[in-house]
PDB file of N, CA and C in Angstrom:
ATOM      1  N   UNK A   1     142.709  23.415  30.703  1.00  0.00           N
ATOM      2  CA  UNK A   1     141.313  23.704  30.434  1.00  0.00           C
ATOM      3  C   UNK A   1     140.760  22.643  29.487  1.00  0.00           C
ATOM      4  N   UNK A   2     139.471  22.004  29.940  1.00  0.00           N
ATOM      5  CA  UNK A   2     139.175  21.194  29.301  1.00  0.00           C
ATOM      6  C   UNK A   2     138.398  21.762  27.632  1.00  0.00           C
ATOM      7  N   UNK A   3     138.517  21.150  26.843  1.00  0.00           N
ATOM      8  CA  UNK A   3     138.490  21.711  24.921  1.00  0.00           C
ATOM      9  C   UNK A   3     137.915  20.430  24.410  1.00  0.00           C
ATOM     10  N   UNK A   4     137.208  20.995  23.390  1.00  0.00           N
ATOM     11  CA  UNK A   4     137.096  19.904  22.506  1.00  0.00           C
ATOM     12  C   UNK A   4     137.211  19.822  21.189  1.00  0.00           C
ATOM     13  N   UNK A   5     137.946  18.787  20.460  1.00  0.00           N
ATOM     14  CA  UNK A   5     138.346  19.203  19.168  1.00  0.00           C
ATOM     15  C   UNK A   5     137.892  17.833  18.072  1.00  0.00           C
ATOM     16  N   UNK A   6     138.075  18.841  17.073  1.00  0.00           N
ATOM     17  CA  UNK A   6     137.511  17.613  15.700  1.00  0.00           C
ATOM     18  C   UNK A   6     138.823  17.011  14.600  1.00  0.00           C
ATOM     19  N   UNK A   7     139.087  15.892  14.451  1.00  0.00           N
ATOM     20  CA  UNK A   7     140.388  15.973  14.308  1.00  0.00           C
ATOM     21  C   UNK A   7     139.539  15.010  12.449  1.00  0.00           C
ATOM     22  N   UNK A   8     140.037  15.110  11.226  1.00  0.00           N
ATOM     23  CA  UNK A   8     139.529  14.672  10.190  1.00  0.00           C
ATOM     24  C   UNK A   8     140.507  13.582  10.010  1.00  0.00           C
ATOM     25  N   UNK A   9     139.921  12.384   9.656  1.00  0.00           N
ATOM     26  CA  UNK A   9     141.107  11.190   9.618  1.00  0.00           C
ATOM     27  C   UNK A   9     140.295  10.617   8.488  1.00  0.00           C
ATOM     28  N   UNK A  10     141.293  10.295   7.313  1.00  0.00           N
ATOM     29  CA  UNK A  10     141.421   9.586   5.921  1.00  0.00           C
ATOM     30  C   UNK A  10     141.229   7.815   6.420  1.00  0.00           C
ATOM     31  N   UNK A  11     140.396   7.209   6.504  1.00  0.00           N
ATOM     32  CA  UNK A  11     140.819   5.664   6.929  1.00  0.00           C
ATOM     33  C   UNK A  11     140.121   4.854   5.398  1.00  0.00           C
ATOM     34  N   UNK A  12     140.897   3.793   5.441  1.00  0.00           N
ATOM     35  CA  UNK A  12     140.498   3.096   4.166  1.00  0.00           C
ATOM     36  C   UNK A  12     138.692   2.165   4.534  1.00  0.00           C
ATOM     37  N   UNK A  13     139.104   1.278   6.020  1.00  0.00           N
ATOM     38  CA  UNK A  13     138.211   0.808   6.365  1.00  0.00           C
ATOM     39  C   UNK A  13     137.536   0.708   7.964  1.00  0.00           C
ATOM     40  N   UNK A  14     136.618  -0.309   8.310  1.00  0.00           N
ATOM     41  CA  UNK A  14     136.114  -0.135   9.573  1.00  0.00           C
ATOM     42  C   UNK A  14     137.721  -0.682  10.467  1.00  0.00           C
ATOM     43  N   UNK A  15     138.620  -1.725  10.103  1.00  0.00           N
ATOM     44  CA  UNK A  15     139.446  -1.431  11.143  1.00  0.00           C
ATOM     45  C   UNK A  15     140.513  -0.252  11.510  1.00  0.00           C
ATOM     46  N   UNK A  16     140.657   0.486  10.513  1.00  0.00           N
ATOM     47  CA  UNK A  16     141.446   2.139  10.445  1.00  0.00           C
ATOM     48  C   UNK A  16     140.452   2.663  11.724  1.00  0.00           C
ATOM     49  N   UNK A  17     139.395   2.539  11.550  1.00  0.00           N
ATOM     50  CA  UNK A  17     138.082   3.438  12.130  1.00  0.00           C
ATOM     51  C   UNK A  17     138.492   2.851  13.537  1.00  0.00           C
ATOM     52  N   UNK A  18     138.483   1.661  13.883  1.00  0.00           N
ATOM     53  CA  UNK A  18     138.813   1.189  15.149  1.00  0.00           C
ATOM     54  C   UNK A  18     139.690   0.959  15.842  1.00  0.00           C
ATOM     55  N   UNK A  19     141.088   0.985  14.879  1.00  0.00           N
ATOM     56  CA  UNK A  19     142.467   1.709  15.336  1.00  0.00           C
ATOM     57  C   UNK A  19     142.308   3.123  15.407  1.00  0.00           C
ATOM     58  N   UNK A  20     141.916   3.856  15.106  1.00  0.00           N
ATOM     59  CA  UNK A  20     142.316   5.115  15.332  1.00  0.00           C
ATOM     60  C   UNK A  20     141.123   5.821  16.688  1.00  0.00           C
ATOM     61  N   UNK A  21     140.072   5.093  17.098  1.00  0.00           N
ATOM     62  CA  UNK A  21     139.449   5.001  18.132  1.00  0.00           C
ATOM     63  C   UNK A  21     140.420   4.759  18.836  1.00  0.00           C
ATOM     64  N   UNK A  22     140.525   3.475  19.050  1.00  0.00           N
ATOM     65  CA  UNK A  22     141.307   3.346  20.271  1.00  0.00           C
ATOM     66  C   UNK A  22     143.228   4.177  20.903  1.00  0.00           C
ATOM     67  N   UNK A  23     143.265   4.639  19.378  1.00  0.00           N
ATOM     68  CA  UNK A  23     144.827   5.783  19.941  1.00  0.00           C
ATOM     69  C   UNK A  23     143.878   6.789  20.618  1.00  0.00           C
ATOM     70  N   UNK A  24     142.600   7.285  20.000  1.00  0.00           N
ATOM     71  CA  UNK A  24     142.431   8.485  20.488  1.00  0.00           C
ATOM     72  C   UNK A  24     141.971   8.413  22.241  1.00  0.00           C
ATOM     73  N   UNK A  25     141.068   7.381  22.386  1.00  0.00           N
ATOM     74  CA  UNK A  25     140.984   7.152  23.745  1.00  0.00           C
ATOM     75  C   UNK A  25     141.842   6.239  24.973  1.00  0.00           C
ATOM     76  N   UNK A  26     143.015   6.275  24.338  1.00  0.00           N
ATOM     77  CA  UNK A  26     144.347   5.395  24.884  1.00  0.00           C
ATOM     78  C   UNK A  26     145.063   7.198  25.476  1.00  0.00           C
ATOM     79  N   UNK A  27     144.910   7.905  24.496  1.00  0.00           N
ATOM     80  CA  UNK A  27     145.936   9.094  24.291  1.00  0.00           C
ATOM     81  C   UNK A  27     145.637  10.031  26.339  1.00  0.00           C
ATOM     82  N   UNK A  28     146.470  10.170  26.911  1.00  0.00           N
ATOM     83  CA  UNK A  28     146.381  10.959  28.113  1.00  0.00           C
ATOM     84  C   UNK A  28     145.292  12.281  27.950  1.00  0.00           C
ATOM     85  N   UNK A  29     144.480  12.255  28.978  1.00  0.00           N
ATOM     86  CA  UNK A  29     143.983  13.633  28.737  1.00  0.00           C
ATOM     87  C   UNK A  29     142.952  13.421  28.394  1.00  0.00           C
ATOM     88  N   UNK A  30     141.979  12.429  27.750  1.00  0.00           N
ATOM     89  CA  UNK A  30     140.674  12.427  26.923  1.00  0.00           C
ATOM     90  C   UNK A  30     140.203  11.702  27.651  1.00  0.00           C
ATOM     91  N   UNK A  31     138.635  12.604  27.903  1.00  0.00           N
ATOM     92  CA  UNK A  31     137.665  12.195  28.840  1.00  0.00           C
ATOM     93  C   UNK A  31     137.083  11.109  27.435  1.00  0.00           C
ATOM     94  N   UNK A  32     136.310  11.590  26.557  1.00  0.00           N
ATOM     95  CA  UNK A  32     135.291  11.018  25.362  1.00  0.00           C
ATOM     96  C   UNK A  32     136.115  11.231  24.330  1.00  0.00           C
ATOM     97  N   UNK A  33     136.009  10.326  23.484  1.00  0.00           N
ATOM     98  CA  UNK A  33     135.551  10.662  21.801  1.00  0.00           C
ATOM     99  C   UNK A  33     134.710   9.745  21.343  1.00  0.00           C
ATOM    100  N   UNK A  34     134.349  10.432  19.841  1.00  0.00           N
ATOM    101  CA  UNK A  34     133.171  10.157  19.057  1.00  0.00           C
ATOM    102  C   UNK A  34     133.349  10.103  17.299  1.00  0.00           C
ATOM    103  N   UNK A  35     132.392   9.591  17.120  1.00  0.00           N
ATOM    104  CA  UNK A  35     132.674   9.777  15.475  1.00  0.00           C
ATOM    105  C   UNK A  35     131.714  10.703  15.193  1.00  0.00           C
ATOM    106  N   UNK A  36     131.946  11.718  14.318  1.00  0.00           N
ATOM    107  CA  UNK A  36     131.127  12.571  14.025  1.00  0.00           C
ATOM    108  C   UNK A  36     131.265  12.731  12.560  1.00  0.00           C
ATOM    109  N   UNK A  37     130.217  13.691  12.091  1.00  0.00           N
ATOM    110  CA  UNK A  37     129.778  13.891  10.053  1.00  0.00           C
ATOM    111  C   UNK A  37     129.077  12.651   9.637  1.00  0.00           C
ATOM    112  N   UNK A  38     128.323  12.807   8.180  1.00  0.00           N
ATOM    113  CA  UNK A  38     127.785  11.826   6.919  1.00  0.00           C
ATOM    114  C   UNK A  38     128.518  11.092   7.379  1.00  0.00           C
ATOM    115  N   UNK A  39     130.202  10.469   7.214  1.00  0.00           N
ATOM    116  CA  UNK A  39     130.987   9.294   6.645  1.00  0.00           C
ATOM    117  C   UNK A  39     131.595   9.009   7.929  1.00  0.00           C
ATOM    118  N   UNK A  40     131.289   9.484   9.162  1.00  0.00           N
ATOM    119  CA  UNK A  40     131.766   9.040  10.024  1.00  0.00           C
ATOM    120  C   UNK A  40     133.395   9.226  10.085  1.00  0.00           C
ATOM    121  N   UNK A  41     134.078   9.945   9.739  1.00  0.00           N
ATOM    122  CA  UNK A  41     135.352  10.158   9.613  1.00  0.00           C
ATOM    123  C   UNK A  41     135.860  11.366  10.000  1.00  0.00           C
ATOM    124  N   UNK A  42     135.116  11.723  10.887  1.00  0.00           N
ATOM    125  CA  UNK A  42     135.639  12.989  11.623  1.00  0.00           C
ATOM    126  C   UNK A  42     135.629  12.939  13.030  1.00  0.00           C
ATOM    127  N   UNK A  43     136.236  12.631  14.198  1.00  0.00           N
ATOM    128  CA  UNK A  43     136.625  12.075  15.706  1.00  0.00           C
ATOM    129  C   UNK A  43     136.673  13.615  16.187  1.00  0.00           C
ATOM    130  N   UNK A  44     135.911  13.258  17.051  1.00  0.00           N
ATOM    131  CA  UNK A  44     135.644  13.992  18.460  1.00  0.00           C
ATOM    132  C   UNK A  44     135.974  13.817  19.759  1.00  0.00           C
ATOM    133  N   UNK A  45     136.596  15.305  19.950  1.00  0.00           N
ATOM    134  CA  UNK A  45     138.006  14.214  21.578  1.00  0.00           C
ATOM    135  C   UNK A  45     137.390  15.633  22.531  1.00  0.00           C
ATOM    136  N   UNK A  46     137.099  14.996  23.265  1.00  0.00           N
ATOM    137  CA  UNK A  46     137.051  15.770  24.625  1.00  0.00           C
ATOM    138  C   UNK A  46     137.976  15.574  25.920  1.00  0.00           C
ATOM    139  N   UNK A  47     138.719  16.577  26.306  1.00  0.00           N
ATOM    140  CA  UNK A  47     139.302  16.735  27.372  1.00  0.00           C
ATOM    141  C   UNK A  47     140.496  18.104  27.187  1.00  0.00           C
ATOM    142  N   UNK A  48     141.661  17.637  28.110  1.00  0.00           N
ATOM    143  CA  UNK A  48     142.568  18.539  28.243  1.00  0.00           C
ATOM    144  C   UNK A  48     143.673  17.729  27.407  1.00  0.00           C
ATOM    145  N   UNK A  49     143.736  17.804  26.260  1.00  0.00           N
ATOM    146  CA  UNK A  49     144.706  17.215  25.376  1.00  0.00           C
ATOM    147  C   UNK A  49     145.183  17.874  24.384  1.00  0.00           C
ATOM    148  N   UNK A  50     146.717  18.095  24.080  1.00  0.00           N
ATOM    149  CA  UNK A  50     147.330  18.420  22.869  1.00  0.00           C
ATOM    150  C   UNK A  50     147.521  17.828  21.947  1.00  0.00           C
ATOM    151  N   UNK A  51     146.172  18.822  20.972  1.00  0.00           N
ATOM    152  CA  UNK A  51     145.566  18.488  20.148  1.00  0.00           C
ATOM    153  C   UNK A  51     147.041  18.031  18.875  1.00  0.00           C
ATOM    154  N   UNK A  52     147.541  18.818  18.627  1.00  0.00           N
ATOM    155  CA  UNK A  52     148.974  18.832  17.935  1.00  0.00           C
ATOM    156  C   UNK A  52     149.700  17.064  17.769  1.00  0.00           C
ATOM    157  N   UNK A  53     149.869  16.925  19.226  1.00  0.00           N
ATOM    158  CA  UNK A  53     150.541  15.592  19.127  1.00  0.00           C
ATOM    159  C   UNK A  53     149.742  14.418  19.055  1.00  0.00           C
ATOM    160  N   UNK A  54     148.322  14.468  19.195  1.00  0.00           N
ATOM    161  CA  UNK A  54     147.562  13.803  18.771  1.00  0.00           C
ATOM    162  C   UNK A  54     146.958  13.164  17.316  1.00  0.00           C
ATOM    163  N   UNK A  55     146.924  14.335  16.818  1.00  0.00           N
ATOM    164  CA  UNK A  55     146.998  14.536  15.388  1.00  0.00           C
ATOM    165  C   UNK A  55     148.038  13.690  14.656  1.00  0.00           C
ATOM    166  N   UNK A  56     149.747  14.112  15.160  1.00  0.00           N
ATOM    167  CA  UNK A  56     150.362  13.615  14.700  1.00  0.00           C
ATOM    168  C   UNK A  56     150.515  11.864  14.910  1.00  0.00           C
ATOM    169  N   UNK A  57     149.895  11.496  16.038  1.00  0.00           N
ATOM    170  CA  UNK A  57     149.955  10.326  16.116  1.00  0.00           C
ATOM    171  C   UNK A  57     149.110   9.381  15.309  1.00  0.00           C
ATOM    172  N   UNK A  58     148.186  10.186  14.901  1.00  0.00           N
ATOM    173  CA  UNK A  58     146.758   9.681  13.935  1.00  0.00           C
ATOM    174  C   UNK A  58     147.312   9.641  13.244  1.00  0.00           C
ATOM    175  N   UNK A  59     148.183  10.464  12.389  1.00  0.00           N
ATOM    176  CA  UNK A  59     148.575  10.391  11.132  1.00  0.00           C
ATOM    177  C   UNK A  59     150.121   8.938  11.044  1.00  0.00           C
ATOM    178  N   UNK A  60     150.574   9.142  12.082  1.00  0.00           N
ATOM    179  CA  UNK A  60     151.805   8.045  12.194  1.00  0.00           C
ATOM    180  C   UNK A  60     151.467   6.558  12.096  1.00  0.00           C
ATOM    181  N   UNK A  61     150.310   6.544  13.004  1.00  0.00           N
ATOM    182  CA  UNK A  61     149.326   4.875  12.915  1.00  0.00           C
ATOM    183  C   UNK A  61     148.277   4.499  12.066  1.00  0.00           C
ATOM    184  N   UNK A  62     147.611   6.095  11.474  1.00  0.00           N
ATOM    185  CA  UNK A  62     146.370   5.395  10.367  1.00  0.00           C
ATOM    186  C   UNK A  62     146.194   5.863   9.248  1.00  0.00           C
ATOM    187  N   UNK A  63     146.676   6.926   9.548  1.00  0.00           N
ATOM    188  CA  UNK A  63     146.528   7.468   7.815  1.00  0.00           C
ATOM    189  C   UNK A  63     146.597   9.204   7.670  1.00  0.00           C
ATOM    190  N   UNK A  64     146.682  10.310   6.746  1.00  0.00           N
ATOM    191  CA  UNK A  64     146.517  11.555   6.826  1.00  0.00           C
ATOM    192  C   UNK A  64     145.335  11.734   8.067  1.00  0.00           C
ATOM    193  N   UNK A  65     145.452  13.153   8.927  1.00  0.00           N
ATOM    194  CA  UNK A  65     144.268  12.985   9.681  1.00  0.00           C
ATOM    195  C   UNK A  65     144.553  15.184   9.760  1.00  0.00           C
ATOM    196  N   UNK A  66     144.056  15.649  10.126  1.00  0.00           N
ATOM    197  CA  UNK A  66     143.903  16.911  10.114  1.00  0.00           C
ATOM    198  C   UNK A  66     143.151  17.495  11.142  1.00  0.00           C
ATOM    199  N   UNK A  67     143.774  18.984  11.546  1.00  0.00           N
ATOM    200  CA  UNK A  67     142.664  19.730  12.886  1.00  0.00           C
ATOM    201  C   UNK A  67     141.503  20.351  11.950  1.00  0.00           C
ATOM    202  N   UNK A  68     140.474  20.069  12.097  1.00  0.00           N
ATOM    203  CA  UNK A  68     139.108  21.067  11.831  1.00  0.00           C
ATOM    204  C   UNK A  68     138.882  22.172  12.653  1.00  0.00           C
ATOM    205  N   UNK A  69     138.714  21.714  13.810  1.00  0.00           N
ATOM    206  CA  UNK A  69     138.380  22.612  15.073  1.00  0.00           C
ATOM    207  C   UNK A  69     139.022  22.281  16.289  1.00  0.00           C
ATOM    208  N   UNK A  70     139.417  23.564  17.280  1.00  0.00           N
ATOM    209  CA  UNK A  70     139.813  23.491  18.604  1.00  0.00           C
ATOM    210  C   UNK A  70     138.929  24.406  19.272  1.00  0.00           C
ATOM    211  N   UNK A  71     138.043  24.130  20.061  1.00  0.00           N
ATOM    212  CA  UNK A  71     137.595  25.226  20.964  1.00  0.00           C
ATOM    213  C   UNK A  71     136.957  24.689  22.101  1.00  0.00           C
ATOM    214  N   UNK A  72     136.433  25.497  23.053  1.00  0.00           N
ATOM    215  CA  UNK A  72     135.879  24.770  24.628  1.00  0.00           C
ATOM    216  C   UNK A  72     134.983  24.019  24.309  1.00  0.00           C
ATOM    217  N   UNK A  73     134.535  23.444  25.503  1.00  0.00           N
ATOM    218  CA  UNK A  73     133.209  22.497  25.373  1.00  0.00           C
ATOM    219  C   UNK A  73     131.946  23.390  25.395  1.00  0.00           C
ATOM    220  N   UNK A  74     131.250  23.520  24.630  1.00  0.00           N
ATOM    221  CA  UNK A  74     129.862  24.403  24.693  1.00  0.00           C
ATOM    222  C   UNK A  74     129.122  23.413  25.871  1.00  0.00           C
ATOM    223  N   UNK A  75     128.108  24.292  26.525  1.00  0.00           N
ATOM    224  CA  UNK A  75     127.507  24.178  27.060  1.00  0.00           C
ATOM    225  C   UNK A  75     126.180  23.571  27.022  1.00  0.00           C
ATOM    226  N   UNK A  76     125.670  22.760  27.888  1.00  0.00           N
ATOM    227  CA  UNK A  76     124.364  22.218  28.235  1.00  0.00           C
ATOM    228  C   UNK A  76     123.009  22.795  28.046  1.00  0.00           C
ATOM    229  N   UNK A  77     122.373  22.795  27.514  1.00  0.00           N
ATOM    230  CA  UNK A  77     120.884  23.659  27.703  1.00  0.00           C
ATOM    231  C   UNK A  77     119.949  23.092  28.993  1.00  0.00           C
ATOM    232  N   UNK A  78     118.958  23.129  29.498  1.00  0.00           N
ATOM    233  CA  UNK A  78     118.205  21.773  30.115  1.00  0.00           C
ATOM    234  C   UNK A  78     117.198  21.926  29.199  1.00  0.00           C
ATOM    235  N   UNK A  79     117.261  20.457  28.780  1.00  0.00           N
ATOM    236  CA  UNK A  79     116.456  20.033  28.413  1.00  0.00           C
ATOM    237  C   UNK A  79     115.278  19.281  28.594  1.00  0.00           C
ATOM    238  N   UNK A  80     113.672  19.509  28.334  1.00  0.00           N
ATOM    239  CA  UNK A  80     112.931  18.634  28.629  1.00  0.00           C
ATOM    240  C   UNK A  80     113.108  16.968  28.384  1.00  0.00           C
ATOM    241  N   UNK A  81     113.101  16.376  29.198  1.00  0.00           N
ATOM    242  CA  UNK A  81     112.955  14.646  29.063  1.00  0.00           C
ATOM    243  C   UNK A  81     111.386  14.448  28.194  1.00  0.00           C
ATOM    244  N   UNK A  82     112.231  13.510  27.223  1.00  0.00           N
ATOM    245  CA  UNK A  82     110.830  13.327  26.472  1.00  0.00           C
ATOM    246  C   UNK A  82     110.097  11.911  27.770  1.00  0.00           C
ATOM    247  N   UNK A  83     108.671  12.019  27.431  1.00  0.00           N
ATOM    248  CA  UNK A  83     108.051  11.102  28.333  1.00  0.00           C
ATOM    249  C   UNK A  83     107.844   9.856  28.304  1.00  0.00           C
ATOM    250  N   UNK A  84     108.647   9.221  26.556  1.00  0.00           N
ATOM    251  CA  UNK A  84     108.848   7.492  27.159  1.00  0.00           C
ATOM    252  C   UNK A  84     109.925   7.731  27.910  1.00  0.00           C
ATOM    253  N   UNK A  85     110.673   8.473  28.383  1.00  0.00           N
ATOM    254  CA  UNK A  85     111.850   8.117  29.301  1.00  0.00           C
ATOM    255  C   UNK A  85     111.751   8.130  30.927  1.00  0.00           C
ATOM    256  N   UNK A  86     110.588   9.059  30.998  1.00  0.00           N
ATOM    257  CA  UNK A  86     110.043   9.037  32.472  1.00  0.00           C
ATOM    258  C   UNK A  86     110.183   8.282  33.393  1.00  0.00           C
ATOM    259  N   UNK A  87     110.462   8.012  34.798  1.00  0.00           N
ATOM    260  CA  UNK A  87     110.396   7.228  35.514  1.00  0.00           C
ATOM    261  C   UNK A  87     109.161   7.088  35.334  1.00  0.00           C
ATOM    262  N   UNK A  88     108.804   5.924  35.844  1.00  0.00           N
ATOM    263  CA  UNK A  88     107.868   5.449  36.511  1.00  0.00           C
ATOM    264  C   UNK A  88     107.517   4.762  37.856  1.00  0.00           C
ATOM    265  N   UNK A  89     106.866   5.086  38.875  1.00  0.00           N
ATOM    266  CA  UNK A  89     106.452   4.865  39.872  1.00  0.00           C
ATOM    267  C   UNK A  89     105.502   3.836  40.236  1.00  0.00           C
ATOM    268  N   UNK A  90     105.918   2.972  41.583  1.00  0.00           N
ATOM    269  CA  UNK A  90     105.247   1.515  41.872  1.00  0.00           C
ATOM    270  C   UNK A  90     104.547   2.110  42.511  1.00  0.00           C
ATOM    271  N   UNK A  91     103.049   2.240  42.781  1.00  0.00           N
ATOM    272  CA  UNK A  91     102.098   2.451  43.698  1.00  0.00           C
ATOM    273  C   UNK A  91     102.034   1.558  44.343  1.00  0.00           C
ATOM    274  N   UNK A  92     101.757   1.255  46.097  1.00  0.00           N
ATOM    275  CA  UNK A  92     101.092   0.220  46.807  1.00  0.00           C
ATOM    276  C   UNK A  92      99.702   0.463  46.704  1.00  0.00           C
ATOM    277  N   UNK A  93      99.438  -0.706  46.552  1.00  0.00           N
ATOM    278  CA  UNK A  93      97.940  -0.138  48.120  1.00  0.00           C
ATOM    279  C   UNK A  93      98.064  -2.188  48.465  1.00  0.00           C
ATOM    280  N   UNK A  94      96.785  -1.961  49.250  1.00  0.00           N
ATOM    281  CA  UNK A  94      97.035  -3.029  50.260  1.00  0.00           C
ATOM    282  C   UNK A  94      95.467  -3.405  50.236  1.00  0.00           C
ATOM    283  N   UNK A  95      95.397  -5.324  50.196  1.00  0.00           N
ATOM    284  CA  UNK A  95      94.418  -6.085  50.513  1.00  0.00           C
ATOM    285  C   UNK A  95      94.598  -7.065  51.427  1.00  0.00           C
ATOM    286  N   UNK A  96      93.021  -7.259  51.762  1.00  0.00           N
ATOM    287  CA  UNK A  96      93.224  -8.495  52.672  1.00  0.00           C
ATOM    288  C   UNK A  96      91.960  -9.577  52.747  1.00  0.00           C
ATOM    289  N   UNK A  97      92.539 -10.966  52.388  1.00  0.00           N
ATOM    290  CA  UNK A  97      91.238 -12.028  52.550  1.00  0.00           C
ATOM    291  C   UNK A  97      90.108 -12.201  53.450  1.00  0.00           C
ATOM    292  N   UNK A  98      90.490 -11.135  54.114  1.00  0.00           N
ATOM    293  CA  UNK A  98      89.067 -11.364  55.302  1.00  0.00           C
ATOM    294  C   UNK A  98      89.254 -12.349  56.209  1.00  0.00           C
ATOM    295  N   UNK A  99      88.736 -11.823  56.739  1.00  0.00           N
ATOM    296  CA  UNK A  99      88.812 -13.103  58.251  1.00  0.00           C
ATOM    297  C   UNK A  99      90.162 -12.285  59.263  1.00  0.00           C
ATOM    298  N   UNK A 100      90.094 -13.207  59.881  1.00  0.00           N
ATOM    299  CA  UNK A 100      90.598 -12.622  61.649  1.00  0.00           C
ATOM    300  C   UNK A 100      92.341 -13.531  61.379  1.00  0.00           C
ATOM    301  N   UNK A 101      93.149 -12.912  61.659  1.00  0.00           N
ATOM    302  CA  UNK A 101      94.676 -13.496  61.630  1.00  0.00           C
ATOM    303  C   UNK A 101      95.389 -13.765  59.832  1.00  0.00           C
ATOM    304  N   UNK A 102      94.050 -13.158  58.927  1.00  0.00           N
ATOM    305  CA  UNK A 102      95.070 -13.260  57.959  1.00  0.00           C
ATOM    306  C   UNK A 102      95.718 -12.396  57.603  1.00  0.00           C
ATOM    307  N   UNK A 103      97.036 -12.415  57.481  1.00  0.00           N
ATOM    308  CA  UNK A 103      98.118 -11.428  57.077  1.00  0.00           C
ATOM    309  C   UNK A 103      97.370 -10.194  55.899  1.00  0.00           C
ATOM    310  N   UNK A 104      97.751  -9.339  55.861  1.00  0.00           N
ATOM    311  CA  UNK A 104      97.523  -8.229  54.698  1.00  0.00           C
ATOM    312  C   UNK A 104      99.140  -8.510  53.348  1.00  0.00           C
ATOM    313  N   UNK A 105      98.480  -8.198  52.778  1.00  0.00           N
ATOM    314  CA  UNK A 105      99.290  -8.239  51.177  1.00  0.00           C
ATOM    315  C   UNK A 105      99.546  -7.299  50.662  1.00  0.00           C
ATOM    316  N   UNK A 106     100.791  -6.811  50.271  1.00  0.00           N
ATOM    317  CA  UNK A 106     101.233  -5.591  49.379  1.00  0.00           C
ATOM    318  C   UNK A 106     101.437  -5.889  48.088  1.00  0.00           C
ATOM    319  N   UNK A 107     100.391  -5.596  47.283  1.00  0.00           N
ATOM    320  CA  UNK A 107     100.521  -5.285  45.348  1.00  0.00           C
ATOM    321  C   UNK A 107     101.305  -3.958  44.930  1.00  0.00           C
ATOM    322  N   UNK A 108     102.403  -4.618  44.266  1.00  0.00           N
ATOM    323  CA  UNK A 108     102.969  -3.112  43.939  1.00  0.00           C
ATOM    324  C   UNK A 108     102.226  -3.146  42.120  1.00  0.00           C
ATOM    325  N   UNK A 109     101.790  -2.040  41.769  1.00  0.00           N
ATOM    326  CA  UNK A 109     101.774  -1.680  40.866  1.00  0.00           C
ATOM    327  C   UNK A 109     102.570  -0.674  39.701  1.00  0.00           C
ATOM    328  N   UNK A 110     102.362  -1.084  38.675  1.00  0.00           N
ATOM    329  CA  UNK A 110     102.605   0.270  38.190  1.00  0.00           C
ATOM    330  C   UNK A 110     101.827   1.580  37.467  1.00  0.00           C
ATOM    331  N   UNK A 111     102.486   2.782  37.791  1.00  0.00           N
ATOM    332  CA  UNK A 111     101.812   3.541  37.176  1.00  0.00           C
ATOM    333  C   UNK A 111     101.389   3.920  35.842  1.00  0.00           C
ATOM    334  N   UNK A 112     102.307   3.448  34.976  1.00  0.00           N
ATOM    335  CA  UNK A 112     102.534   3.334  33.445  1.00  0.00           C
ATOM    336  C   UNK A 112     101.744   2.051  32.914  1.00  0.00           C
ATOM    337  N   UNK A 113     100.634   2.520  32.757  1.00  0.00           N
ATOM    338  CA  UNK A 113     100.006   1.217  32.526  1.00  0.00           C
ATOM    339  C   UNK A 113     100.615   0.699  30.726  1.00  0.00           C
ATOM    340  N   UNK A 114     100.798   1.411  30.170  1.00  0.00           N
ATOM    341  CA  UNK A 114     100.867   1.622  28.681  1.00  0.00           C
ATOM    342  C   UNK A 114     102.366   0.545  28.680  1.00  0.00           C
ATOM    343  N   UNK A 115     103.078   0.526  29.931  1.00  0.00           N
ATOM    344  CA  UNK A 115     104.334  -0.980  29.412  1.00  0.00           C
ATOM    345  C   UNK A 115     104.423  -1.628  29.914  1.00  0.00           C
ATOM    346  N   UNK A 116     104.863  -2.716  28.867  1.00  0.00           N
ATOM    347  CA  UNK A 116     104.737  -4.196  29.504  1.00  0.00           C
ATOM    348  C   UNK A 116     105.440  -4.446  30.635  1.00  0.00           C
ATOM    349  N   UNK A 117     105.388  -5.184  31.261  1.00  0.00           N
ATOM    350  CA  UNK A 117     105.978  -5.837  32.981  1.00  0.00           C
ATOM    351  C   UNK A 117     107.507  -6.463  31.663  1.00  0.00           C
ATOM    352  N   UNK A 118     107.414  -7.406  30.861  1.00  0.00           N
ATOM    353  CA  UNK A 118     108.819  -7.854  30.317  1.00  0.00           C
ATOM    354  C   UNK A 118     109.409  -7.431  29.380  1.00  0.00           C
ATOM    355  N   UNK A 119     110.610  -7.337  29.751  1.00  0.00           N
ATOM    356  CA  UNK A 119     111.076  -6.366  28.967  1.00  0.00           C
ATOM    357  C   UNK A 119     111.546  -7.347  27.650  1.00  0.00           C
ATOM    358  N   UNK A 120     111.246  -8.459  27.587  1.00  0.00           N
ATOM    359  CA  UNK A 120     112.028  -8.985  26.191  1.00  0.00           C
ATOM    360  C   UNK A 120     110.712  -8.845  24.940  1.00  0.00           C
ATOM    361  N   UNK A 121     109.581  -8.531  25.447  1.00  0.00           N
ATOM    362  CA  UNK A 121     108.413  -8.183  24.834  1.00  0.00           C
ATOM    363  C   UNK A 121     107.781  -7.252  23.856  1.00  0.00           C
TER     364      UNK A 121
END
C-alpha cells in the first residue's frame, strides 16, 4: 500500500541535504520525495517503502535522522485553476486581398490578449 512518511534528518550542510536526497530517491519503492518544514530538514517519501530501513540508512550515510510520521497518502481535493494558468485558445478567422485567384490567409490569434507572444519578455 502506497504511504507517505516524514523522516527528520540532522544535516550539517546543503551537501548532507543532497546526499540524503538522493539515498532517499535511489531507495526501492519511492515514487517522490520532498523537503518539507521552516529549515528544510524534514524529507518527504512517497510510495510503498520500509520506512524502518530507510531511516536507518539516513542515519548510516548522513547523520541522526528520525520517523515523525507514517500514514497513507491523503487525498486530492479539485481544485479551481487559478486563471493565469488557463489555457489559452488560437482563434482563426480568415482574410483575403481581393481580387480573383488570390489565395485566402489564416491569422491565428490569440485569445489572451493581456500576454505577450515572447516568452523571454
Amino acid at each position: 500500500m502506497k504511504q507517505t512518511m516524514l523522516i527528520k534528518v540532522c544535516m550539517k550542510d546543503d551537501k548532507c541535504r543532497a546526499k540524503a536526497m538522493k539515498i532517499a530517491v535511489g531507495f526501492s519503492g519511492v515514487d517522490s520525495a520532498a523537503w518539507k518544514g521552516n529549515e528544510k530538514d524534514e524529507l518527504e517519501v512517497t510510495g510503498v517503502v520500509d520506512s524502518i530501513k530507510l531511516t536507518k540508512k539516513l542515519r548510516n550515510k548522513v547523520g541522526f535522522s528520525e520517523i515523525v510520521s507514517v500514514g497513507p497518502i491523503p487525498e486530492k481535493k479539485d481544485e479551481k485553476k487559478d486563471e493565469s494558468e488557463k489555457i489559452t485558445q488560437l482563434l482563426p478567422y480568415y482574410y483575403s486581398f481581393g481580387g480573383y485567384g488570390v489565395p485566402h490567409y489564416v491569422h491565428y490569434e490569440d485569445s489572451y490578449r493581456g500576454q505577450p507572444y515572447c516568452s523571454i519578455m
